[in-house]
Structure formats: structure tokens, C-alpha cells
N, C-alpha and C. Protein backbone atom coordinates (compact mmCIF):
# COMPACT_ATOMS: atom_id res chain seq x y z
N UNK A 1 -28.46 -21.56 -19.67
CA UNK A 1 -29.19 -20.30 -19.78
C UNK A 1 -29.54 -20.04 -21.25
N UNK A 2 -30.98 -19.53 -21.47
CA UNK A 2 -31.52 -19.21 -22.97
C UNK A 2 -30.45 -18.27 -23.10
N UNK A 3 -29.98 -17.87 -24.04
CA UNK A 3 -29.33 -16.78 -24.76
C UNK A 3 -30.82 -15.59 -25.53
N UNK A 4 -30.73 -14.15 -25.16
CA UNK A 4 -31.62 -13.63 -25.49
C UNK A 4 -31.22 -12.13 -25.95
N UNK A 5 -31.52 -11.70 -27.47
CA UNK A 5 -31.05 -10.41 -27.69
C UNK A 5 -32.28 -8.95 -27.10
N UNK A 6 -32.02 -7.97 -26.31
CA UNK A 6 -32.21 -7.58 -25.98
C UNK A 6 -32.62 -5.96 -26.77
N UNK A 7 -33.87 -5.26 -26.69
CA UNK A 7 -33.72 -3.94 -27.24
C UNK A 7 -33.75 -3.08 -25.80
N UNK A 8 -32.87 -2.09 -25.71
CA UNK A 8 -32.37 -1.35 -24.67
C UNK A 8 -32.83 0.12 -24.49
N UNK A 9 -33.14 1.10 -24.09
CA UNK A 9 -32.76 2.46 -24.07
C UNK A 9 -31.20 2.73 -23.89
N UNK A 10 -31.20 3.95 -24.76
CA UNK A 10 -29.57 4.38 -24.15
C UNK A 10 -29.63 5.30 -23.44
N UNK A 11 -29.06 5.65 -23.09
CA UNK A 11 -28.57 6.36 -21.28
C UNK A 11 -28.77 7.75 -22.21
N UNK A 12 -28.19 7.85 -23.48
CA UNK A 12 -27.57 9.46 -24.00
C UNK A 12 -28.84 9.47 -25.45
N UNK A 13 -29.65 9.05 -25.47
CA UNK A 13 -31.00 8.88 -26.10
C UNK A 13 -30.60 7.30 -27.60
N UNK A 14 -31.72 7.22 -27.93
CA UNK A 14 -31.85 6.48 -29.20
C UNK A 14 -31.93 4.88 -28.59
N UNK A 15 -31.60 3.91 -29.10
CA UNK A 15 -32.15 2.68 -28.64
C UNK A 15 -31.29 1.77 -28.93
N UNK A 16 -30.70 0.65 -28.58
CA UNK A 16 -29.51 -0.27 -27.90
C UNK A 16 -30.08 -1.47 -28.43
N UNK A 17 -29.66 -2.59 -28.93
CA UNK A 17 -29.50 -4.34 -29.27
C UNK A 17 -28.19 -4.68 -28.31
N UNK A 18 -28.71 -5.64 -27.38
CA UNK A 18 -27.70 -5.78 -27.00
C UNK A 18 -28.17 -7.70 -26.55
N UNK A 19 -26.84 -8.62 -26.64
CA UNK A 19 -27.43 -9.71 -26.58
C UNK A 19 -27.19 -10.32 -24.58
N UNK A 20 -27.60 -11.03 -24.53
CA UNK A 20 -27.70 -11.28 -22.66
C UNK A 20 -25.69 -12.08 -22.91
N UNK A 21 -25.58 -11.51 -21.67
CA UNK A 21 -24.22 -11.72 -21.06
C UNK A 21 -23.47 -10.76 -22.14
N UNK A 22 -23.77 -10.18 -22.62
CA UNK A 22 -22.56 -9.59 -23.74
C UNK A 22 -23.20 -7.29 -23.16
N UNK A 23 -21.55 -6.80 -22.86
CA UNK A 23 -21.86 -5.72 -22.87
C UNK A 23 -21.59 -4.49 -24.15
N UNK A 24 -21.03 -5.15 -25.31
CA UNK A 24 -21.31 -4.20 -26.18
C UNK A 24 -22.35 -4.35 -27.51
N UNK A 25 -23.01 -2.73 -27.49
CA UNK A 25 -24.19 -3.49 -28.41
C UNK A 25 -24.16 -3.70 -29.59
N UNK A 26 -24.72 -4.25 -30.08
CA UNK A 26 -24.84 -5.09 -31.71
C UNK A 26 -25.78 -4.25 -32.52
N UNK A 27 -25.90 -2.55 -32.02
CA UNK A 27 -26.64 -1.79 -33.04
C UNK A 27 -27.67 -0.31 -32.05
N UNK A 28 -27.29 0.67 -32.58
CA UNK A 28 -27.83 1.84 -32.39
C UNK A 28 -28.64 2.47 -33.36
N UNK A 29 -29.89 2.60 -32.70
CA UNK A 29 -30.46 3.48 -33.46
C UNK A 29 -31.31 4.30 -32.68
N UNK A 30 -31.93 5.74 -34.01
CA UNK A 30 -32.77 6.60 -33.28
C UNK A 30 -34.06 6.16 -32.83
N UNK A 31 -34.53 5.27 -33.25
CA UNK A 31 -35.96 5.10 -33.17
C UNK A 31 -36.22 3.35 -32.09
N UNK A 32 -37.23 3.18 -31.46
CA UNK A 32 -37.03 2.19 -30.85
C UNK A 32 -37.85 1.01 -32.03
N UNK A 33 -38.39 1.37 -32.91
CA UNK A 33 -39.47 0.29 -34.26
C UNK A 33 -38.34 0.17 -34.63
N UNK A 34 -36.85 0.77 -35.22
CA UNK A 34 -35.86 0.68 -35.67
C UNK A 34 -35.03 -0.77 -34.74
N UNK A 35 -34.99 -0.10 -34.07
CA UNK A 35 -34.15 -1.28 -33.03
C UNK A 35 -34.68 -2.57 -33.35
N UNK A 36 -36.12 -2.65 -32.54
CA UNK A 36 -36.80 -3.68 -32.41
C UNK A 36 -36.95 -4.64 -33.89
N UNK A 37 -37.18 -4.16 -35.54
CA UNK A 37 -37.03 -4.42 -36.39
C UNK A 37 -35.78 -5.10 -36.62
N UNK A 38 -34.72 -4.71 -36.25
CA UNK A 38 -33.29 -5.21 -36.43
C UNK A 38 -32.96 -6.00 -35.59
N UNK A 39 -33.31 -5.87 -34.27
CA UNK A 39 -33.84 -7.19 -33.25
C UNK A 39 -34.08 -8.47 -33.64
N UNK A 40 -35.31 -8.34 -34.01
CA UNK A 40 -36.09 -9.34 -34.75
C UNK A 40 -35.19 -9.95 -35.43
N UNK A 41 -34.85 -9.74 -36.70
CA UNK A 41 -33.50 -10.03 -37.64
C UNK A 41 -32.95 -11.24 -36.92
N UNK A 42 -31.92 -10.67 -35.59
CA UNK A 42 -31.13 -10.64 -35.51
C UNK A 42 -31.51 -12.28 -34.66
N UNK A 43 -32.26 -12.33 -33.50
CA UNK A 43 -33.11 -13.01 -33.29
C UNK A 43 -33.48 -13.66 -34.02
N UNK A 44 -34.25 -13.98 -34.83
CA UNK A 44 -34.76 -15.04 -35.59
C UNK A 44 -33.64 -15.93 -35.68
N UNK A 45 -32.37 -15.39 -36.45
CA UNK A 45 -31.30 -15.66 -37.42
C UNK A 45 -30.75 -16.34 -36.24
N UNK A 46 -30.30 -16.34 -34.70
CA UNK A 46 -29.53 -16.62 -33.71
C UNK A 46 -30.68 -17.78 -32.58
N UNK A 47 -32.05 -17.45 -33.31
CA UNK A 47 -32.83 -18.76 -32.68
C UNK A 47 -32.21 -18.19 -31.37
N UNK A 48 -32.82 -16.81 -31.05
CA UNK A 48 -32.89 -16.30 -29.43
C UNK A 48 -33.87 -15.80 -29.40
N UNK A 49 -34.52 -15.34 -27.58
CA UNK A 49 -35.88 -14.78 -27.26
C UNK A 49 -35.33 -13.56 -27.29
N UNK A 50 -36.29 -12.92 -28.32
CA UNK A 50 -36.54 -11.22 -28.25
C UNK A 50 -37.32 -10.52 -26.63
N UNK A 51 -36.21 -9.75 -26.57
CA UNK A 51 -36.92 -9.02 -25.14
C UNK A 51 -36.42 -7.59 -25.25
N UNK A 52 -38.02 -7.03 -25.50
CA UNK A 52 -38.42 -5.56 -25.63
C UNK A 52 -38.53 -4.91 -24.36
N UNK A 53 -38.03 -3.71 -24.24
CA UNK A 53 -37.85 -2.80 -22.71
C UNK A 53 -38.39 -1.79 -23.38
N UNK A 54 -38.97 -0.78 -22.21
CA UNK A 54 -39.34 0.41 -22.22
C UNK A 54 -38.01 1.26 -21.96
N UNK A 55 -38.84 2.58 -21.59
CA UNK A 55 -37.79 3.79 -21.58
C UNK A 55 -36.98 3.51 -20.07
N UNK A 56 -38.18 2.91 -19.33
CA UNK A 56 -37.64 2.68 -17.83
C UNK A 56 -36.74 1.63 -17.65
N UNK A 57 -36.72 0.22 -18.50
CA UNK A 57 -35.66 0.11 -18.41
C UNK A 57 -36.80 -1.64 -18.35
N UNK A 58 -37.82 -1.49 -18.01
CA UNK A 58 -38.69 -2.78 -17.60
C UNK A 58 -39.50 -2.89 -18.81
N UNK A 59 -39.69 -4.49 -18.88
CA UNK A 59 -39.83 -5.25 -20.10
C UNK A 59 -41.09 -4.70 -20.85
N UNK A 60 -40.97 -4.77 -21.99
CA UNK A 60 -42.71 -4.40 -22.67
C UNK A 60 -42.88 -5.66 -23.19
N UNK A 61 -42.47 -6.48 -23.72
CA UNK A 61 -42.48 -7.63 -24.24
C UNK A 61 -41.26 -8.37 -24.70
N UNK A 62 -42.08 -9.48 -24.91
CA UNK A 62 -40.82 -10.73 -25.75
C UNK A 62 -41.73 -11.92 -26.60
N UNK A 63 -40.21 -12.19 -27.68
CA UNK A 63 -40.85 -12.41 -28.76
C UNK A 63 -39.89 -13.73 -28.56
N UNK A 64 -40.11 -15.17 -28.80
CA UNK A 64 -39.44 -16.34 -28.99
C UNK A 64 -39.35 -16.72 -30.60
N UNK A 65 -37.75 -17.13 -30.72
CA UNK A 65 -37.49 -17.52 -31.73
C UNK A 65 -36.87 -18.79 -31.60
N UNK A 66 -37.06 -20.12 -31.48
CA UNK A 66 -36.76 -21.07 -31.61
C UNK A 66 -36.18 -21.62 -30.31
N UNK A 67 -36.84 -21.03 -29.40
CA UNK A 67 -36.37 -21.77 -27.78
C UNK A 67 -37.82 -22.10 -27.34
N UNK A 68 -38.94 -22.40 -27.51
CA UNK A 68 -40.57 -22.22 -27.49
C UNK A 68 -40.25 -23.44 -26.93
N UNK A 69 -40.87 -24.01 -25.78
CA UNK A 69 -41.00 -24.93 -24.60
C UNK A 69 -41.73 -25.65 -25.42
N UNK A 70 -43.22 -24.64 -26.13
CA UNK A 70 -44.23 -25.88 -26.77
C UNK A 70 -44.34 -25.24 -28.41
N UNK A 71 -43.55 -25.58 -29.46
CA UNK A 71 -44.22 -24.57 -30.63
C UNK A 71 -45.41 -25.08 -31.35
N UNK A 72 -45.69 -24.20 -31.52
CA UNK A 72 -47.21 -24.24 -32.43
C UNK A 72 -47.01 -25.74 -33.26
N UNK A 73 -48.42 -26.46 -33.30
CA UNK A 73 -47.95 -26.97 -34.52
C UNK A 73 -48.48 -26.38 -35.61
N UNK A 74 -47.82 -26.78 -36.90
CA UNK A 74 -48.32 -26.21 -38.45
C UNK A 74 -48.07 -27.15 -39.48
């Protein structure tokens, strides 16, 4: 299984990092550009797929960091 860090809503407001199979999160904040910024980070650095959620709880996007089936060439 890819390993993938996750940006979350929280239940009690502000916004959740949390990585797949793991239930405590790796960072709270108020803002979800906050999260997702520190995401990224965190992601890159762990060569996992970024996966962005809405308020509902369903995906807005995802961002691959070093699991890419085909990467670009450069």
C-alpha cells in the first residue's frame, strides 16, 4: 500500500495532517492553505501522495511526491 499524508477537517473546526493508517495527527491548524502548505513539506520530505479533502470529508485533490507510476521526464 502507497503510504499517503492526508489534509483533514476537524470535527471541532481548523484542519488535521494526518498520515494513512496512522490515527494521530502530525499537525493542527486554523486555516486549511496552512495545513495543506505543511502537508506538502511533509510529503515531499516522506516521498508520499498528498491527498486534499474538503469540509465534507471527500477528496479535492492530490498531489504525488515520488510514488508517480510515470514521472515527468526533465
Amino acid at each position: 500500500m502507497t503510504k499517503s499524508t492526508h489534509v483533514v477537517p476537524n470535527p471541532v473546526g481548523g484542519w488535521d495532517i494526518k498520515q494513512s493508517g496512522g490515527q494521530r495527527s502530525s499537525g493542527h491548524f486554523d486555516t486549511k492553505q496552512e495545513a495543506i502548505d505543511r502537508a506538502r513539506n511533509i510529503s515531499q520530505n516522506q516521498q508520499t501522495e498528498l491527498v486534499i479533502h474538503n469540509k465534507d470529508g471527500k477528496i479535492s485533490g492530490k498531489d504525488s511526491h515520488g510514488n508517480d507510476p510515470y514521472p515527468p521526464r526533465g
